[in-house]
Protein backbone atom coordinates (compact mmCIF):
# COMPACT_ATOMS: atom_id res chain seq x y z
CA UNK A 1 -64.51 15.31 -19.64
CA UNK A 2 -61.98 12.30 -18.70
CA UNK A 3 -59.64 10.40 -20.78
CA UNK A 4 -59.62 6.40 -20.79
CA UNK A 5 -55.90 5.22 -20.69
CA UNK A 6 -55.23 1.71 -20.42
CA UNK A 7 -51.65 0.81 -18.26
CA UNK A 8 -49.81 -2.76 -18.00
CA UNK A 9 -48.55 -3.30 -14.80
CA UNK A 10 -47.05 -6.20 -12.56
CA UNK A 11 -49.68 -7.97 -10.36
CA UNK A 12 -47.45 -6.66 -7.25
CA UNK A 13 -48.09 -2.83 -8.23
CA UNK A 14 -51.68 -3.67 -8.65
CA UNK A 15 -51.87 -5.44 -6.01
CA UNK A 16 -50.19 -2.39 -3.99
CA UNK A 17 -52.77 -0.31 -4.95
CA UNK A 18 -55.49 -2.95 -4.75
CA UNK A 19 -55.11 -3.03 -0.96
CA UNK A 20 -54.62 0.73 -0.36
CA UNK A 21 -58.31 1.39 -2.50
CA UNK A 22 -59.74 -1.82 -0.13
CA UNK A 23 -58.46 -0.06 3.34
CA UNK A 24 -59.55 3.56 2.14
CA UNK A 25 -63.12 2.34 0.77
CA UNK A 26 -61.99 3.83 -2.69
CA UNK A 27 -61.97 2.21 -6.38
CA UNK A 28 -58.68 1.62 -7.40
CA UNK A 29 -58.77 3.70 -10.12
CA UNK A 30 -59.46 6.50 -8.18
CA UNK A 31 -56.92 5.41 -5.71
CA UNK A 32 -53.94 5.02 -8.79
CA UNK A 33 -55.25 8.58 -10.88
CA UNK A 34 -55.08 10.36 -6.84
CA UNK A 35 -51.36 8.75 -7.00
CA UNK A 36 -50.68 10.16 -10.46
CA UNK A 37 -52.11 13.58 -9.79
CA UNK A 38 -50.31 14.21 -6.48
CA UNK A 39 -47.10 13.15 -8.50
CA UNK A 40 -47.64 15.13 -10.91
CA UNK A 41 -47.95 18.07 -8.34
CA UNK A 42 -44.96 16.86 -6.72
CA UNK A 43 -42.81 17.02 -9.70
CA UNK A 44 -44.27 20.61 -11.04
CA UNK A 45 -43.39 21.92 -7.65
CA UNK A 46 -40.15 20.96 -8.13
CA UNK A 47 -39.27 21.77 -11.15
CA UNK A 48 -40.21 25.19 -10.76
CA UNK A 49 -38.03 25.21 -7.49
CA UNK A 50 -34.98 24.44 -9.81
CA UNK A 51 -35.69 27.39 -11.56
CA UNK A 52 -34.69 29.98 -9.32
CA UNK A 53 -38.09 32.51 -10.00
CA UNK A 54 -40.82 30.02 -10.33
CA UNK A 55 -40.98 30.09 -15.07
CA UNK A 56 -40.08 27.03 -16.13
CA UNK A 57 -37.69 26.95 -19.66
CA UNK A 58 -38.74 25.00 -22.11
């Protein structure tokens, strides 16, 4: 199952992505939701670091 979501963004961002989808041979949706994942990751992983034992508090 995937979710639709629809995003405003300047031309230069989409542009940025535009040419990193052309040079990898990639859509650039799949180029922007790989960018969004590996944030995603990125920011887990480091919340849990602040933690101390890897449970995040809510």
């Amino acid at each position: 199952m995937q979710v639709e979501v629809e995003l405003e963004l300047p031309d230069y961002v989409f542009d940025f992505y535009a040419q990193a989808a052309r040079q990898a041979g990639l859509p650039v949706r799949q180029v922007m939701a790989d960018a969004l994942f590996k944030l995603a990751g990125e920011l887990s992983l480091e919340a849990l670091s602040k933690t101390g034992n890897g449970i995040t508090r809510v």
